[in-house]
PDB file of N, CA and C in Angstrom:
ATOM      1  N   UNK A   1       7.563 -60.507  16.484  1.00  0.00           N
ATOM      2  CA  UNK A   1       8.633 -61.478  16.655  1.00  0.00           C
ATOM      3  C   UNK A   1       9.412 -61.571  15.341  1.00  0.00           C
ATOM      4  N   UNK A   2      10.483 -61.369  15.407  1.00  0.00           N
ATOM      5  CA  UNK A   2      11.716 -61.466  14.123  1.00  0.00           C
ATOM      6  C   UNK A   2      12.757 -62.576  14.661  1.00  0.00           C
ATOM      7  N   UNK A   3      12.051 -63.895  13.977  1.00  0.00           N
ATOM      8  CA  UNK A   3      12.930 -64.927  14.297  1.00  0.00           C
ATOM      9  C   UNK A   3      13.744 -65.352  13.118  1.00  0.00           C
ATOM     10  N   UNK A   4      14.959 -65.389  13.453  1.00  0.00           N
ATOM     11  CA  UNK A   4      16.197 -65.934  12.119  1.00  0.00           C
ATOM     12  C   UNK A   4      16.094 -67.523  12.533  1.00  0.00           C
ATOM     13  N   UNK A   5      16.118 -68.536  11.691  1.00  0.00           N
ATOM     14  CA  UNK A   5      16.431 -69.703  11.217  1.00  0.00           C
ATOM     15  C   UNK A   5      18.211 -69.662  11.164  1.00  0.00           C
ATOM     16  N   UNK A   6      18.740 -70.578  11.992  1.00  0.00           N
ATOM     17  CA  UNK A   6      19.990 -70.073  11.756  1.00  0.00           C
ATOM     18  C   UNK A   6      20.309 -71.890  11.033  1.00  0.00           C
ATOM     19  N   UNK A   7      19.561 -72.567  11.755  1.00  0.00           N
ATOM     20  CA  UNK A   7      20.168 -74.279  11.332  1.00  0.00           C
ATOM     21  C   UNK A   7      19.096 -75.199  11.554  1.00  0.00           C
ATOM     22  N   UNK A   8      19.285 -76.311  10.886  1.00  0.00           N
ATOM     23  CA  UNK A   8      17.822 -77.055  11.257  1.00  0.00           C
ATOM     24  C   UNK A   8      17.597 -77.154  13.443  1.00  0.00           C
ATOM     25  N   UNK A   9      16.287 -76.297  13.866  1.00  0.00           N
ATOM     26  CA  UNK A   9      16.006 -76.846  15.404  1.00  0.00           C
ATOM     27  C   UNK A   9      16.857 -75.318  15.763  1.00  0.00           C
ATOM     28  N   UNK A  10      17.533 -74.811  15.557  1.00  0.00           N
ATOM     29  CA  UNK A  10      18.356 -73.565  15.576  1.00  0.00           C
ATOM     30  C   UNK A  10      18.006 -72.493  15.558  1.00  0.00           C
ATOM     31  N   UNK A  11      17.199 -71.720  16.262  1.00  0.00           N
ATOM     32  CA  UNK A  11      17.211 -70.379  15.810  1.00  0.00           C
ATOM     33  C   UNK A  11      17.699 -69.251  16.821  1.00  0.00           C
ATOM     34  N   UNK A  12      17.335 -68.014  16.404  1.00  0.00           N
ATOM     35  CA  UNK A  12      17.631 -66.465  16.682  1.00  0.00           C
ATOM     36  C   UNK A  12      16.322 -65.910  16.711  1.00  0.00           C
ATOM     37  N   UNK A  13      16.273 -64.892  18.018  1.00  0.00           N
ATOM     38  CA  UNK A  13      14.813 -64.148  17.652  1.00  0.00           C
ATOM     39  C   UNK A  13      15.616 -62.998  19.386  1.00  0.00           C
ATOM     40  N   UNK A  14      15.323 -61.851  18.692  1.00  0.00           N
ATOM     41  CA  UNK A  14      16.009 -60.666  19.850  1.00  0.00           C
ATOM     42  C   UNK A  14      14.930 -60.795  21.152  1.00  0.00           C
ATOM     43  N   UNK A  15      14.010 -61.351  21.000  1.00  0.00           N
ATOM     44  CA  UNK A  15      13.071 -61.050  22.031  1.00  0.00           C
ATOM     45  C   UNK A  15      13.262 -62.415  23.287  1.00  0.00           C
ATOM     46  N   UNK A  16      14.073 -63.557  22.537  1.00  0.00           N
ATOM     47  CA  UNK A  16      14.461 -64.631  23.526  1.00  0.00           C
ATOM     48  C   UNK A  16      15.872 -64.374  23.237  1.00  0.00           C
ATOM     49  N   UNK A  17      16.247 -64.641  24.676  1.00  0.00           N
ATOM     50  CA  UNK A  17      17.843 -64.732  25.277  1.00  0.00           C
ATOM     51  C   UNK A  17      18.712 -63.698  24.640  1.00  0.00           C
ATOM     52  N   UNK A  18      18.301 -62.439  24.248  1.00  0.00           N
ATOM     53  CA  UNK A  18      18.789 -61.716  23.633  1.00  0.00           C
ATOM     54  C   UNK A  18      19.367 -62.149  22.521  1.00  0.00           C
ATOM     55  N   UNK A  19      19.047 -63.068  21.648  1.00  0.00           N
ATOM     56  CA  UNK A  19      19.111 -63.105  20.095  1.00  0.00           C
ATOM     57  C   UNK A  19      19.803 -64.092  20.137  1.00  0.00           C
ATOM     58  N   UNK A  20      20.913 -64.434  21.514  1.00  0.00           N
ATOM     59  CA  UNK A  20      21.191 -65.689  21.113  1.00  0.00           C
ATOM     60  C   UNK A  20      20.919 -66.882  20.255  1.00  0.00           C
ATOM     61  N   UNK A  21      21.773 -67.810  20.109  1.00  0.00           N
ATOM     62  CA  UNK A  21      21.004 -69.133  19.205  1.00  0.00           C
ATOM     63  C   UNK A  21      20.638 -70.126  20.557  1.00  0.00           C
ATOM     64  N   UNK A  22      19.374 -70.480  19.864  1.00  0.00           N
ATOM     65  CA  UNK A  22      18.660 -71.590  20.780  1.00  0.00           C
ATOM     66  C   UNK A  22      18.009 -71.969  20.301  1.00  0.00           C
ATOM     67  N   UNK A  23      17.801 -73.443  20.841  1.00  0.00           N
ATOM     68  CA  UNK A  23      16.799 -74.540  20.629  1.00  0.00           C
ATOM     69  C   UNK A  23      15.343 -73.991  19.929  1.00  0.00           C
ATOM     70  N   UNK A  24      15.120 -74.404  18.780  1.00  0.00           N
ATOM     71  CA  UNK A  24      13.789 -73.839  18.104  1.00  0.00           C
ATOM     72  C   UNK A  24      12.734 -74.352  19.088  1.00  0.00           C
ATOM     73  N   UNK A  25      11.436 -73.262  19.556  1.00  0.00           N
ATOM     74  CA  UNK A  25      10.676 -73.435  20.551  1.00  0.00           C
ATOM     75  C   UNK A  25      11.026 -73.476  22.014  1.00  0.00           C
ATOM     76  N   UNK A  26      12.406 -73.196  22.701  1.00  0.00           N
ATOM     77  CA  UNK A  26      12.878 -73.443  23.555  1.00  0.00           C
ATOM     78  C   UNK A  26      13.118 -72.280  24.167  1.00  0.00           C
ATOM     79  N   UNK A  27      13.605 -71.856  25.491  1.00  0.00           N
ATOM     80  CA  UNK A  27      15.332 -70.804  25.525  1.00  0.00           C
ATOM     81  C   UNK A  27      16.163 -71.358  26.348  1.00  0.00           C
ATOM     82  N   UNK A  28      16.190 -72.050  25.592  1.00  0.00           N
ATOM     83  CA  UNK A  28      17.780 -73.292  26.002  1.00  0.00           C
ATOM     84  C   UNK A  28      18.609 -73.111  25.091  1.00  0.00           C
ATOM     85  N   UNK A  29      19.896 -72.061  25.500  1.00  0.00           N
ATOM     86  CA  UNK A  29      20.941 -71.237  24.577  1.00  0.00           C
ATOM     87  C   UNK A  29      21.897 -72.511  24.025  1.00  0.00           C
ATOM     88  N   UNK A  30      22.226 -72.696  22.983  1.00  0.00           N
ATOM     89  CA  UNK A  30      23.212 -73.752  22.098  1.00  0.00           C
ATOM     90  C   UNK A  30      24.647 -73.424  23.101  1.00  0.00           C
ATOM     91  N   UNK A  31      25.110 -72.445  23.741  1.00  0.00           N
ATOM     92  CA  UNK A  31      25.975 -72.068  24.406  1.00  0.00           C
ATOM     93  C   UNK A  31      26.158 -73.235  26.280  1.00  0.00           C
ATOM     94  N   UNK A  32      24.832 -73.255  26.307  1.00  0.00           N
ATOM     95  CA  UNK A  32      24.347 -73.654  27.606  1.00  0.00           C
ATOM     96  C   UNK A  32      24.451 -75.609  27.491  1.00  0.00           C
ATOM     97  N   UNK A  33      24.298 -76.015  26.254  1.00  0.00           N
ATOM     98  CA  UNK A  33      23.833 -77.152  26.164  1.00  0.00           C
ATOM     99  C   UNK A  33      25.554 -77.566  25.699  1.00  0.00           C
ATOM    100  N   UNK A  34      26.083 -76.643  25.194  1.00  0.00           N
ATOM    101  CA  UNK A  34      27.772 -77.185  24.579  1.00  0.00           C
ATOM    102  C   UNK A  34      28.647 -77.114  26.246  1.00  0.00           C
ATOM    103  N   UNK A  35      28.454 -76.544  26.587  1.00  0.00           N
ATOM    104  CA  UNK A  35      28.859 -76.316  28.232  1.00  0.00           C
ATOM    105  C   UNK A  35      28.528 -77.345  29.031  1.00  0.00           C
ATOM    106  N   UNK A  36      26.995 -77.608  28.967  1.00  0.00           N
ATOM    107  CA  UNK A  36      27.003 -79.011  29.927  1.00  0.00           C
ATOM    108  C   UNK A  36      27.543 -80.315  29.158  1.00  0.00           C
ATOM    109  N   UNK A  37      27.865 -80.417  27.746  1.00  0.00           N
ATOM    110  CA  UNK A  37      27.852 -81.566  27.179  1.00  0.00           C
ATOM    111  C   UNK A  37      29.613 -81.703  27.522  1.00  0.00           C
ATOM    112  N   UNK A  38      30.577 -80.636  26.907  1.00  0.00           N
ATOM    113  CA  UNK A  38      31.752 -80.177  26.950  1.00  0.00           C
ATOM    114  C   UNK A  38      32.632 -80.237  27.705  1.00  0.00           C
ATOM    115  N   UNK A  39      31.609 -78.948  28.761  1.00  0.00           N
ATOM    116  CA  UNK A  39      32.328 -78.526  29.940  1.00  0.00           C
ATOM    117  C   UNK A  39      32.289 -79.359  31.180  1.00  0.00           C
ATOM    118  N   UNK A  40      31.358 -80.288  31.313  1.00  0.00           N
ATOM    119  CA  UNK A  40      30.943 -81.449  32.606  1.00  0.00           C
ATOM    120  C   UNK A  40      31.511 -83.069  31.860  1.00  0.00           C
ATOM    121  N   UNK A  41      31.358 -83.092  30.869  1.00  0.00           N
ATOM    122  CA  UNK A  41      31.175 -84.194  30.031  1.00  0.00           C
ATOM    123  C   UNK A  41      30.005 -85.301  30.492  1.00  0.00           C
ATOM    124  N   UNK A  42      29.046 -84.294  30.932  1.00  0.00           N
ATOM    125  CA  UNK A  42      27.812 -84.967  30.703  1.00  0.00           C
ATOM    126  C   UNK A  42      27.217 -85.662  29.374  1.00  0.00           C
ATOM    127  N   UNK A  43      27.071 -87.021  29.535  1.00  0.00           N
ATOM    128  CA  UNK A  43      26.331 -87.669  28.217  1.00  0.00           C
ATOM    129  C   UNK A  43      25.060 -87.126  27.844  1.00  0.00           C
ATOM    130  N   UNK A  44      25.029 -86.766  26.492  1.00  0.00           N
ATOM    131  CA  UNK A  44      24.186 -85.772  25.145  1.00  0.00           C
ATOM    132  C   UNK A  44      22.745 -85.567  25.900  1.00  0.00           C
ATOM    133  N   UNK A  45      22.722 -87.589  26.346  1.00  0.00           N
ATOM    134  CA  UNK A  45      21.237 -87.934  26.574  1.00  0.00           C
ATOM    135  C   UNK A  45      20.695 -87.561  28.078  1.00  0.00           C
ATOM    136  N   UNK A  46      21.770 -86.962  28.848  1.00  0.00           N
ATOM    137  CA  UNK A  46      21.407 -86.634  30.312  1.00  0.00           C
ATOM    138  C   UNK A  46      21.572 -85.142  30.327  1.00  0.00           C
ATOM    139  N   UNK A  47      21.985 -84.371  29.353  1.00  0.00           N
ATOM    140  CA  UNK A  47      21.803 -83.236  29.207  1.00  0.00           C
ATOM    141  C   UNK A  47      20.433 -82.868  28.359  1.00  0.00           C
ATOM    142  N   UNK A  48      20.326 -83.879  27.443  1.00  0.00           N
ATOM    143  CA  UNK A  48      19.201 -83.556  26.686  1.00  0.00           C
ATOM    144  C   UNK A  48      17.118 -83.542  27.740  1.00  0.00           C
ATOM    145  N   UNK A  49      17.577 -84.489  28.814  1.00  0.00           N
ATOM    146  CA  UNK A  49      16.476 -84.516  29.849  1.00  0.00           C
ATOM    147  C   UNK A  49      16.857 -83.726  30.444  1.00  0.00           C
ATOM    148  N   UNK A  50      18.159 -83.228  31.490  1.00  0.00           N
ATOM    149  CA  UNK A  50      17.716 -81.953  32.421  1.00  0.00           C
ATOM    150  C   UNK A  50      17.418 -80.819  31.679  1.00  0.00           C
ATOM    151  N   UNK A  51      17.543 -80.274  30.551  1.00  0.00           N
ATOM    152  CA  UNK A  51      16.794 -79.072  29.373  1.00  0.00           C
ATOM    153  C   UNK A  51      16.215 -79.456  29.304  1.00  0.00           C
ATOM    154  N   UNK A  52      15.205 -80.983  28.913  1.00  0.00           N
ATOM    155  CA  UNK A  52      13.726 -80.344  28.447  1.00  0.00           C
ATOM    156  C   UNK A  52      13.695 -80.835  26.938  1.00  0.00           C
ATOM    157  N   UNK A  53      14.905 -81.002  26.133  1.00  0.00           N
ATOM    158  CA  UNK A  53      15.314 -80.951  24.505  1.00  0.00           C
ATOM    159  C   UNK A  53      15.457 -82.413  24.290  1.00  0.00           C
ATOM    160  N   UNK A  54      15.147 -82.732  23.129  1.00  0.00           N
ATOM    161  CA  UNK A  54      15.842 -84.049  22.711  1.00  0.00           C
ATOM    162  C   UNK A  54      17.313 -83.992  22.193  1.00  0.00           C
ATOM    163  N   UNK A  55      17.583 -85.633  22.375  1.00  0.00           N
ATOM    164  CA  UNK A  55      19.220 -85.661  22.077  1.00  0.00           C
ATOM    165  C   UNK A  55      19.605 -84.977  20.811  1.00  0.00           C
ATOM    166  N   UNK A  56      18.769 -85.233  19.771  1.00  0.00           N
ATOM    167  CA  UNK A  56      19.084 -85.103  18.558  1.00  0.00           C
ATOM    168  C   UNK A  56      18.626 -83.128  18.634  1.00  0.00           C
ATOM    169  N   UNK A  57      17.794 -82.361  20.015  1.00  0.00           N
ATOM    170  CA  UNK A  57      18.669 -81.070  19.606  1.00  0.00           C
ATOM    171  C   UNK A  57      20.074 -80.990  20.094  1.00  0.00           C
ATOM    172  N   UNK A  58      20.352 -81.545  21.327  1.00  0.00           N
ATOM    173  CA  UNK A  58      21.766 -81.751  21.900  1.00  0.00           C
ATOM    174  C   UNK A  58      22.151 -81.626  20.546  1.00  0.00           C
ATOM    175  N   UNK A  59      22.643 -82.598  20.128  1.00  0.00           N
ATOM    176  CA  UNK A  59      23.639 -82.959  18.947  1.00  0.00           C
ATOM    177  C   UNK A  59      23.590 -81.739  17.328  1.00  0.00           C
ATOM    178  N   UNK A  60      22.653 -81.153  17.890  1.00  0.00           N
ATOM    179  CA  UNK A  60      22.654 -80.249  16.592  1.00  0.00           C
ATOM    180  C   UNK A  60      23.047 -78.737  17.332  1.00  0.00           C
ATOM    181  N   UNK A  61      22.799 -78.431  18.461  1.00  0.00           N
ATOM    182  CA  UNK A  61      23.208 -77.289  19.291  1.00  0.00           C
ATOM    183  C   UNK A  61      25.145 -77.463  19.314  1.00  0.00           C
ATOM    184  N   UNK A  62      25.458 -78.251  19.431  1.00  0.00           N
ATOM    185  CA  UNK A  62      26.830 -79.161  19.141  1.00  0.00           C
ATOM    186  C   UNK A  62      27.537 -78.743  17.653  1.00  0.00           C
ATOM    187  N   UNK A  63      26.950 -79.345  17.111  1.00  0.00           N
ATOM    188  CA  UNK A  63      27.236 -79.065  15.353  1.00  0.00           C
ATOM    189  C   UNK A  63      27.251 -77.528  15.113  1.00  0.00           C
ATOM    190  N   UNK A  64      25.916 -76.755  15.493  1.00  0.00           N
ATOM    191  CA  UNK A  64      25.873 -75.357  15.212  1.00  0.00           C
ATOM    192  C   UNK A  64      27.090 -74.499  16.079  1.00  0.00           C
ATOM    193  N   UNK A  65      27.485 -74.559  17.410  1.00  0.00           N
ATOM    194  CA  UNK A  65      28.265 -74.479  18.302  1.00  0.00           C
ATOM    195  C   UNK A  65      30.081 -74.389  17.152  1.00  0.00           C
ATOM    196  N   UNK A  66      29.887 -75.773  16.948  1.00  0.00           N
ATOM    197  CA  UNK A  66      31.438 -76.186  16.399  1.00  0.00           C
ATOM    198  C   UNK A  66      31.678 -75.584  15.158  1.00  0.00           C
ATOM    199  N   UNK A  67      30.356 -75.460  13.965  1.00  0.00           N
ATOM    200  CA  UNK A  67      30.301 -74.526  12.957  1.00  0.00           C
ATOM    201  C   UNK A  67      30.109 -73.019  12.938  1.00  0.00           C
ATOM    202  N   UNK A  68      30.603 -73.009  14.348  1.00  0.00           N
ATOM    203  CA  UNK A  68      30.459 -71.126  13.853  1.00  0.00           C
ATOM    204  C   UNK A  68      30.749 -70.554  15.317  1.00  0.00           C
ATOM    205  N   UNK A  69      32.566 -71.130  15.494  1.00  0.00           N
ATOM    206  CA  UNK A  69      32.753 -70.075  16.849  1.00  0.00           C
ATOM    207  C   UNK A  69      32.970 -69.117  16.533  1.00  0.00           C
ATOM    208  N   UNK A  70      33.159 -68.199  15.330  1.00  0.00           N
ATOM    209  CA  UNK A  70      33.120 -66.381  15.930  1.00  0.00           C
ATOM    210  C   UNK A  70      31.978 -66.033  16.418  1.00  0.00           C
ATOM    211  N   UNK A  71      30.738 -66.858  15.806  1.00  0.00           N
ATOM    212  CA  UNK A  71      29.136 -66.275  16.072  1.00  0.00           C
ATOM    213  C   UNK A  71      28.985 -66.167  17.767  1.00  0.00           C
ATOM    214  N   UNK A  72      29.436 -67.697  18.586  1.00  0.00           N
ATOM    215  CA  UNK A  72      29.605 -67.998  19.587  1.00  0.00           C
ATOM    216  C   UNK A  72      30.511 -67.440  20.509  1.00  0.00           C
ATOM    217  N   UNK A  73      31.735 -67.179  19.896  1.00  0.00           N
ATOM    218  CA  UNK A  73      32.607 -66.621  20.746  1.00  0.00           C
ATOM    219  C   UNK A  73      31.955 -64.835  20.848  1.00  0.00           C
ATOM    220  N   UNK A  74      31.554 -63.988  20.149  1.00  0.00           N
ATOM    221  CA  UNK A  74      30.832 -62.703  20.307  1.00  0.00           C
ATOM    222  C   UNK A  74      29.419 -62.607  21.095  1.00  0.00           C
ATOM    223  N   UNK A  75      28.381 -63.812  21.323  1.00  0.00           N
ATOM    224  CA  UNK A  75      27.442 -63.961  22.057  1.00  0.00           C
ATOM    225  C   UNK A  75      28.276 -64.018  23.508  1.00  0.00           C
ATOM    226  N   UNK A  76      29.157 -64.794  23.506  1.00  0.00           N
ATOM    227  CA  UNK A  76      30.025 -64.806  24.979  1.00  0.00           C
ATOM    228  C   UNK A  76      30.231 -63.857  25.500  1.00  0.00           C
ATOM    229  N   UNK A  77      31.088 -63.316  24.556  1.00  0.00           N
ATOM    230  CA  UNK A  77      31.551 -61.698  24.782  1.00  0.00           C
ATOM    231  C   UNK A  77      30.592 -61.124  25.347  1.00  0.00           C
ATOM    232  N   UNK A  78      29.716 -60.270  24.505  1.00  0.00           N
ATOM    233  CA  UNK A  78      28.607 -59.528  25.097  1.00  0.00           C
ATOM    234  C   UNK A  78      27.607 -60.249  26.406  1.00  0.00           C
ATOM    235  N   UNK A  79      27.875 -61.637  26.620  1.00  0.00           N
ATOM    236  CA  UNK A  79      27.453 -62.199  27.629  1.00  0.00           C
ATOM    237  C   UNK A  79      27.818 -61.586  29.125  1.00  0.00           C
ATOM    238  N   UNK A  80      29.025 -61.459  28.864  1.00  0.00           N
ATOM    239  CA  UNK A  80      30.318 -61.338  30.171  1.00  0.00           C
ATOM    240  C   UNK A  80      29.736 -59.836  30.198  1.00  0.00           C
ATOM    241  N   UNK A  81      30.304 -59.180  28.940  1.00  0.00           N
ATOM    242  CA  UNK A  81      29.771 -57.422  29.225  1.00  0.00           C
ATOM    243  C   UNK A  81      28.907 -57.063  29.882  1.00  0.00           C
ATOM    244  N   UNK A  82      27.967 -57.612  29.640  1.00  0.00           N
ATOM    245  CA  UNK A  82      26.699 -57.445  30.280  1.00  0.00           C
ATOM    246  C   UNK A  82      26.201 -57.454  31.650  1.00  0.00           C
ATOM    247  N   UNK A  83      26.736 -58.943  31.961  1.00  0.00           N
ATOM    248  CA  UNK A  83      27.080 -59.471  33.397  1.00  0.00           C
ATOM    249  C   UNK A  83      27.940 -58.498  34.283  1.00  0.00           C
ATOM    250  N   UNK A  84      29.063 -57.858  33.413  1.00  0.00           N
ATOM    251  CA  UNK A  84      30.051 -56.807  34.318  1.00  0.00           C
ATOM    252  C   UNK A  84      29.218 -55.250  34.526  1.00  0.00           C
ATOM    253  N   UNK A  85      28.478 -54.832  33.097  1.00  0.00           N
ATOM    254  CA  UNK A  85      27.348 -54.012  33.339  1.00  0.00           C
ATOM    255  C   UNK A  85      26.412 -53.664  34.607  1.00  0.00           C
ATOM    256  N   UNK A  86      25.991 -54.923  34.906  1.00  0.00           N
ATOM    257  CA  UNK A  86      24.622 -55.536  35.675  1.00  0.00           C
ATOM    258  C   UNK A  86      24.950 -55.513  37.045  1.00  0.00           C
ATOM    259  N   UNK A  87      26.591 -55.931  36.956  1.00  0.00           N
ATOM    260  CA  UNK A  87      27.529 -55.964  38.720  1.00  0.00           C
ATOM    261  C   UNK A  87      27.728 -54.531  39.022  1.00  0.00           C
ATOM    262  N   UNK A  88      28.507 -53.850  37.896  1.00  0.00           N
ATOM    263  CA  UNK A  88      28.685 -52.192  38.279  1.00  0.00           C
ATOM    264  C   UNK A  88      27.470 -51.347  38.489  1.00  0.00           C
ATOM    265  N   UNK A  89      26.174 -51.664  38.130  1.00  0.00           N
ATOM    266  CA  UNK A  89      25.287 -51.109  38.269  1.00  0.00           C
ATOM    267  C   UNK A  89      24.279 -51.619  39.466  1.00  0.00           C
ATOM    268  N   UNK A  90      24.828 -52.427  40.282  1.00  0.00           N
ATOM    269  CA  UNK A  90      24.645 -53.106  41.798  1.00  0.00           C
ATOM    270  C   UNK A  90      23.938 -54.359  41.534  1.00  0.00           C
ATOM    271  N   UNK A  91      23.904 -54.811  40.587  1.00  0.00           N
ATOM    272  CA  UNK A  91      23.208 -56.445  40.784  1.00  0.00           C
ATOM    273  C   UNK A  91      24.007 -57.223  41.728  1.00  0.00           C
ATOM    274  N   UNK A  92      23.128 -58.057  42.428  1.00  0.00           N
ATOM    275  CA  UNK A  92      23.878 -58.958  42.904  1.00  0.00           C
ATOM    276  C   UNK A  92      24.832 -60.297  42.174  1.00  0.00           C
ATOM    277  N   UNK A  93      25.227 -60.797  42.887  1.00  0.00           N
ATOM    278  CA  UNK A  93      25.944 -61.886  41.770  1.00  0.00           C
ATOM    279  C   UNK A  93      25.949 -63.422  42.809  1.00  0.00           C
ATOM    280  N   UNK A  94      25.118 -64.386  42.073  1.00  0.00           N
ATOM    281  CA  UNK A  94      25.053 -65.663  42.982  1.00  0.00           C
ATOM    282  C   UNK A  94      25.718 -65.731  43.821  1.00  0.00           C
ATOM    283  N   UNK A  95      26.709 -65.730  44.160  1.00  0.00           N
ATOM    284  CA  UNK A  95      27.637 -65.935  45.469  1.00  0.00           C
ATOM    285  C   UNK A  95      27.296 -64.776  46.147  1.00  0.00           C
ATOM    286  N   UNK A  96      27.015 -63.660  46.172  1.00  0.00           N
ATOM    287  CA  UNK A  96      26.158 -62.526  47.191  1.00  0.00           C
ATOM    288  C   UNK A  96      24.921 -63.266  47.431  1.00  0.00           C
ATOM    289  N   UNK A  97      24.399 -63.620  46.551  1.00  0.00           N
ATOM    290  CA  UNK A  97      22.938 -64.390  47.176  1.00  0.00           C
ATOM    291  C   UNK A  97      23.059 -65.641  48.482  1.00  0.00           C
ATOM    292  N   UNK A  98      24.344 -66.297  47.756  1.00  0.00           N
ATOM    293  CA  UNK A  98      24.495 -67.694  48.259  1.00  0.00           C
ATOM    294  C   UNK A  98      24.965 -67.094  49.477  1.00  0.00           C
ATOM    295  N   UNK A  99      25.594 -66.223  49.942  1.00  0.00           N
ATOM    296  CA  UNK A  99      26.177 -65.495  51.282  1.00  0.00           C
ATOM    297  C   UNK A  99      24.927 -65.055  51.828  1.00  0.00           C
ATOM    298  N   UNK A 100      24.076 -64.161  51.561  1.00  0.00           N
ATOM    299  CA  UNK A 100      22.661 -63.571  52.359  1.00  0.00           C
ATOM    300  C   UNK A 100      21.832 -64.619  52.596  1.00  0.00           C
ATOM    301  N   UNK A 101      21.725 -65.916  51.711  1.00  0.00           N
ATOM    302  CA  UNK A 101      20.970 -67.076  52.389  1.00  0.00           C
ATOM    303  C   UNK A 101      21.467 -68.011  53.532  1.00  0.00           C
ATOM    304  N   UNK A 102      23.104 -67.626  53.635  1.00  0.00           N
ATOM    305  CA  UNK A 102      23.532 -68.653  54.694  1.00  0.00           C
ATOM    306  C   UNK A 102      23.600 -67.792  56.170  1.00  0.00           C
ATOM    307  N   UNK A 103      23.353 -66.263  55.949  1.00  0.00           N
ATOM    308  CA  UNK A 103      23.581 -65.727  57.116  1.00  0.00           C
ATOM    309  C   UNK A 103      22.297 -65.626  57.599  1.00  0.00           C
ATOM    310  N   UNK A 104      21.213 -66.078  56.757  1.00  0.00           N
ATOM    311  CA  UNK A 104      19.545 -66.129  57.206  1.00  0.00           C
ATOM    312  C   UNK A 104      19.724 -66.964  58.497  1.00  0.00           C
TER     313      UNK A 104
END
């Protein structure tokens, strides 16, 4: 295991979430937790119980997030790549799933 320390509760390690940054002890991606806090405007403390994390990682996944979007914006990137990878190479994609479970 080669884990980077990126911020206090913060780290990197290639073997979780593909190196992403996440919650120290967790794989709850800092990406995932700025999205529900952000992107829903779910309060810190109702995101911090459906993860599993305390508020105070909320709030530091937040801080690390806001201090360092190129780091974030290139985890994205290669996020999407990957995902388009995974489709061209026949993965399904939730909404194919969500279609084969409703025609069950």
């Amino acid at each position: 295991m080669d884990m980077s320390v990126l911020a206090t509760g913060i780290v990197s390690d290639m073997d979780v979430m593909d190196g992403e940054p996440v919650v120290k002890g967790t794989r709850v991606r800092v990406a995932t937790l700025h999205r529900a806090v952000e992107g829903t405007g779910l309060d810190p403390e109702v995101v911090a119980e459906k993860y599993g994390v305390s508020k105070a990682d909320v709030h530091r996944a937040l801080a690390y997030y806001y201090d360092n979007p190129e780091e974030m914006a290139r985890h994205e990137r290669i996020r999407r790549e990957l995902k388009g990878q995974a489709i061209d190479d026949g993965a399904k994609t939730l909404g194919d799933l969500r279609r084969e479970h409703k025609e069950r």
